[in-house]
Protein backbone atom coordinates (compact mmCIF):
# COMPACT_ATOMS: atom_id res chain seq x y z
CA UNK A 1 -85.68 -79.43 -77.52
CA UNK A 2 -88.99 -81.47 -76.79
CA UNK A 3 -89.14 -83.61 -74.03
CA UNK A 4 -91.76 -86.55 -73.62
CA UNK A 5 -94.24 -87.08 -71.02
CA UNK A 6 -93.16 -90.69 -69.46
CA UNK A 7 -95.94 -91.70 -67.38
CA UNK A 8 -95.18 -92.13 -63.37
CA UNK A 9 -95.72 -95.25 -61.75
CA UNK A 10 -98.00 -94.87 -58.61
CA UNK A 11 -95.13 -95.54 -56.53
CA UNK A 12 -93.56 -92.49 -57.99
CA UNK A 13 -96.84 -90.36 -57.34
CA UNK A 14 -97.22 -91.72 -53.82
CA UNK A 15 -93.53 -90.85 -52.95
CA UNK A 16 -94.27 -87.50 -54.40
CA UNK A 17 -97.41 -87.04 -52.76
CA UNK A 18 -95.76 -87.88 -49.17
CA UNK A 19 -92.45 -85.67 -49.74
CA UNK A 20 -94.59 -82.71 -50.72
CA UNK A 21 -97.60 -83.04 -48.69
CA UNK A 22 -96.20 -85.27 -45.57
CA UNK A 23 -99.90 -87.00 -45.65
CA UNK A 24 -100.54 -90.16 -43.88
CA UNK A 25 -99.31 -93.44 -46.11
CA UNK A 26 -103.16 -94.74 -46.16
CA UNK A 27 -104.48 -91.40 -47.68
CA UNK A 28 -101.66 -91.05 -49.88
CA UNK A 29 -102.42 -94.71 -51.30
CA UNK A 30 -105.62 -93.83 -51.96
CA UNK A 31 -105.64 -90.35 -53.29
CA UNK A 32 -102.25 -91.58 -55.31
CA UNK A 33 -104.21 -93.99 -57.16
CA UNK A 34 -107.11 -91.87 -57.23
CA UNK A 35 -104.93 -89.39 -59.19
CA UNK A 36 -103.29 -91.86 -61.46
CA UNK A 37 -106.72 -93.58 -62.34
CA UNK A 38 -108.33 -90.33 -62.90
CA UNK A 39 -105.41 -89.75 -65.61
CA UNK A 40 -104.66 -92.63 -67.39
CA UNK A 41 -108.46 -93.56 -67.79
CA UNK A 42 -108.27 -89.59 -69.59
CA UNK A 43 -104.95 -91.20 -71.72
CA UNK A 44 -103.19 -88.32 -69.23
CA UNK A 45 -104.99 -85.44 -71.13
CA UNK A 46 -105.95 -82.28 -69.06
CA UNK A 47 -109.94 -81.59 -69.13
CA UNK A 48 -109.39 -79.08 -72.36
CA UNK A 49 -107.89 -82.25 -74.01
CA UNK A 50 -104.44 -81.33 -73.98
CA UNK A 51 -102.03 -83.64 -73.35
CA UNK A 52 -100.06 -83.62 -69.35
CA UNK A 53 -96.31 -81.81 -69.93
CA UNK A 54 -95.69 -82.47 -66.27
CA UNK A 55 -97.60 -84.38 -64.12
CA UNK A 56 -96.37 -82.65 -60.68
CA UNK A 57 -97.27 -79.51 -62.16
CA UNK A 58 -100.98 -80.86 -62.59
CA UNK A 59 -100.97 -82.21 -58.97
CA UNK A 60 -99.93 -79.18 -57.48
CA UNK A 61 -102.34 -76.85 -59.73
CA UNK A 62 -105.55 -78.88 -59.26
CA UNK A 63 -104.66 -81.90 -56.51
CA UNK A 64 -102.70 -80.54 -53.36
CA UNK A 65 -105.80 -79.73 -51.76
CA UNK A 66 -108.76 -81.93 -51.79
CA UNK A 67 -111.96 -80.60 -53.29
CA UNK A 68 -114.49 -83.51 -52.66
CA UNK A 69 -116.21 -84.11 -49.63
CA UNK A 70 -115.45 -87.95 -49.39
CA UNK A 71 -111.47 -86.80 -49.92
CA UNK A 72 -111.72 -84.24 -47.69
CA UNK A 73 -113.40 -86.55 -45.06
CA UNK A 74 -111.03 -89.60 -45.89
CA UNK A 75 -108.22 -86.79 -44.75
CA UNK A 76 -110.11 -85.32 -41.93
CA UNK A 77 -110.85 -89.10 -41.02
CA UNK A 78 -106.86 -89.76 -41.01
CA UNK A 79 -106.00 -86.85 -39.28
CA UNK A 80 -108.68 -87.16 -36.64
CA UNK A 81 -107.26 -91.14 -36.07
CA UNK A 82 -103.87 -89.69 -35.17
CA UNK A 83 -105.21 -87.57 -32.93
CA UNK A 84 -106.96 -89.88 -31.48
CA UNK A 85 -104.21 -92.31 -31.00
CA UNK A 86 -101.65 -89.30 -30.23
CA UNK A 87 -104.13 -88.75 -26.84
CA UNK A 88 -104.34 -92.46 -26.16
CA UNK A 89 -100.58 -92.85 -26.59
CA UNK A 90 -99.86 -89.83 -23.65
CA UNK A 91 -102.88 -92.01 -21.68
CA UNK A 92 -101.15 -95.72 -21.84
CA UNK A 93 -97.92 -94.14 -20.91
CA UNK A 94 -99.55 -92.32 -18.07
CA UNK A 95 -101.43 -95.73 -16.96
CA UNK A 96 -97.80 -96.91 -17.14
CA UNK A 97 -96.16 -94.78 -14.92
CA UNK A 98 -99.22 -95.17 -12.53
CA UNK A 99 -98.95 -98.89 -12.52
CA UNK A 100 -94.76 -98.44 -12.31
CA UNK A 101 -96.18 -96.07 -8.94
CA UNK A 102 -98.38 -98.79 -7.65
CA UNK A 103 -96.17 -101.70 -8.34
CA UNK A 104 -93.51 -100.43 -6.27
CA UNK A 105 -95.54 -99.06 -3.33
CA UNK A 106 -99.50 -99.49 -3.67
CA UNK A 107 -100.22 -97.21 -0.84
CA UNK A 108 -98.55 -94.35 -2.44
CA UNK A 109 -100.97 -94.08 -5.01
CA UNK A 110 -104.32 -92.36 -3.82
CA UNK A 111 -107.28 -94.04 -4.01
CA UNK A 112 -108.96 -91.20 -6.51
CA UNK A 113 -106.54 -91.01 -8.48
CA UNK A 114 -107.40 -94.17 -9.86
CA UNK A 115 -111.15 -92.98 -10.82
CA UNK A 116 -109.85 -90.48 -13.67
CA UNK A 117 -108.61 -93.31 -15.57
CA UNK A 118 -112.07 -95.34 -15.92
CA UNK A 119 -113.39 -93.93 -18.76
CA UNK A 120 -110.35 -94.36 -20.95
CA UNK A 121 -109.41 -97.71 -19.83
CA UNK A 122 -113.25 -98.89 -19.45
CA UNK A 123 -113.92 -97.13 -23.78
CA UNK A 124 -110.31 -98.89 -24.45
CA UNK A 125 -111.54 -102.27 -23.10
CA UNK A 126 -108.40 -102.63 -20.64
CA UNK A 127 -110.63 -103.07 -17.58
CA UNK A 128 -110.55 -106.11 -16.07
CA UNK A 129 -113.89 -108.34 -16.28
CA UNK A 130 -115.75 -108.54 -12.95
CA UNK A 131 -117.99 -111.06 -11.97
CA UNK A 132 -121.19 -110.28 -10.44
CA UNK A 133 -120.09 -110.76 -6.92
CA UNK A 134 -117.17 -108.41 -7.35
CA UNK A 135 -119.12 -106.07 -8.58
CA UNK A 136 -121.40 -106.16 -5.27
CA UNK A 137 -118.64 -106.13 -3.42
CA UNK A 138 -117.70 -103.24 -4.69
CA UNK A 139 -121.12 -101.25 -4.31
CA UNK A 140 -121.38 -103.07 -0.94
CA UNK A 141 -118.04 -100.63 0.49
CA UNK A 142 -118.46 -97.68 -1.58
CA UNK A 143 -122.91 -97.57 -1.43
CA UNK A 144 -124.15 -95.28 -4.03
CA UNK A 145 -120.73 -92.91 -5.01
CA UNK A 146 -120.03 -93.81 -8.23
CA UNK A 147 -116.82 -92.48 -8.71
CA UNK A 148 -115.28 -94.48 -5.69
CA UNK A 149 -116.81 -97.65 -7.32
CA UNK A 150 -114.59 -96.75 -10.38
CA UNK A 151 -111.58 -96.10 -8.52
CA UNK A 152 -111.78 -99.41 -7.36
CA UNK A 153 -112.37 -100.85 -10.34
CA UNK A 154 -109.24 -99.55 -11.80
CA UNK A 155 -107.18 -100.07 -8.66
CA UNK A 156 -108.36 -104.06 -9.14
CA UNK A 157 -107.36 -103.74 -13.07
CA UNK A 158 -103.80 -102.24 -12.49
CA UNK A 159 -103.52 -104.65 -9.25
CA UNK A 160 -104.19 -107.27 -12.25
CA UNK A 161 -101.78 -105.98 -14.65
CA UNK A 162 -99.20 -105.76 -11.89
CA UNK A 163 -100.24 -109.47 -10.86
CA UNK A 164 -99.85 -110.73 -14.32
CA UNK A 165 -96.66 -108.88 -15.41
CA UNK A 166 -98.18 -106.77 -17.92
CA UNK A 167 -98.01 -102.76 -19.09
CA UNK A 168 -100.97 -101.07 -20.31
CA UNK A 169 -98.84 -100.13 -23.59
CA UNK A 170 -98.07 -103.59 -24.36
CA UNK A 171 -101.59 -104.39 -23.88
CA UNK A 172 -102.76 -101.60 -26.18
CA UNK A 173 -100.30 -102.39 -28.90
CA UNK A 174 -101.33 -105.59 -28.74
CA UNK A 175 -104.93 -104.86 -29.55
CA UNK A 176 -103.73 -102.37 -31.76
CA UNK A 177 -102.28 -104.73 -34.39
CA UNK A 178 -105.33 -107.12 -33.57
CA UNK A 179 -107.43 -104.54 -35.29
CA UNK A 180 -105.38 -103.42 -37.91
């Protein structure tokens, strides 16, 4: 008994793609319909000219694993997102927590504690704009030590957020869908 090939839709090679691989959805759009494109511009014909049997069965012989360098950096590119945004996820909740801490008691937060926290917030753009004369304020009481000047500047911030009702998280996923 001969069965015929029915072409998949892409829809059917994406959901493929994501139960067998577990890819993210934006690299399994676009290496799904770089797949089905390659094939039906081929009229689903292998390179010997044979015609596909099973279209899975190609995918997993010559498509599970990415041989160019702009698919392989597309996935890299994906993967290196998340774990971008995994880090900045355990950050903002951390920022949280410390601004939960300060809300409730600001004294019981230590001054330098703030100052690991400048770099993410200041490269996130959660840090509060200063003005020129809060700025010299600031160098005025802590001189030349940078890393005091920073804790203050992230004490003022969270005292900001707290001020203003808001969470860091919020804030991020805010700007988050902004730039999506």
């Amino acid at each position: 008994m001969k069965t015929s090939f029915k072409i998949p839709l892409q829809t059917e090679v994406e959901m493929y793609m994501k139960e067998k691989m577990g890819w993210d959805d934006k690299f399994i759009r676009y290496y799904a319909d770089k797949f089905w494109n390659h094939y039906q511009a081929s009229g689903w014909k292998l390179s010997n000219g044979n015609r596909i049997k099973d279209w899975k069965a190609c995918f997993n012989s010559q498509w599970k694993q990415p041989k160019y360098k702009e698919d392989i950096e597309k996935l890299n590119g994906v993967v290196l997102k998340q774990g971008i945004m995994e880090n900045s996820i355990k950050e903002v909740q951390e920022l949280d927590e410390l601004l939960e801490k300060y809300s409730q008691h600001p004294t019981s937060v230590p001054f330098r504690e703030f100052g690991k926290y400048y770099d993410f917030i200041k490269a996130e753009k959660l840090l509060k704009p200063f003005s020129k004369m809060e700025v010299s304020d600031i160098q005025g009481a802590y001189g030349e030590d940078k890393f005091l000047c920073r804790c203050a500047c992230v004490q003022l911030t969270i005292q900001g957020y707290v001020d203003a009702g808001f969470t860091f998280s919020k804030v991020f996923e805010l700007r988050q869908k902004l730039t999506q």
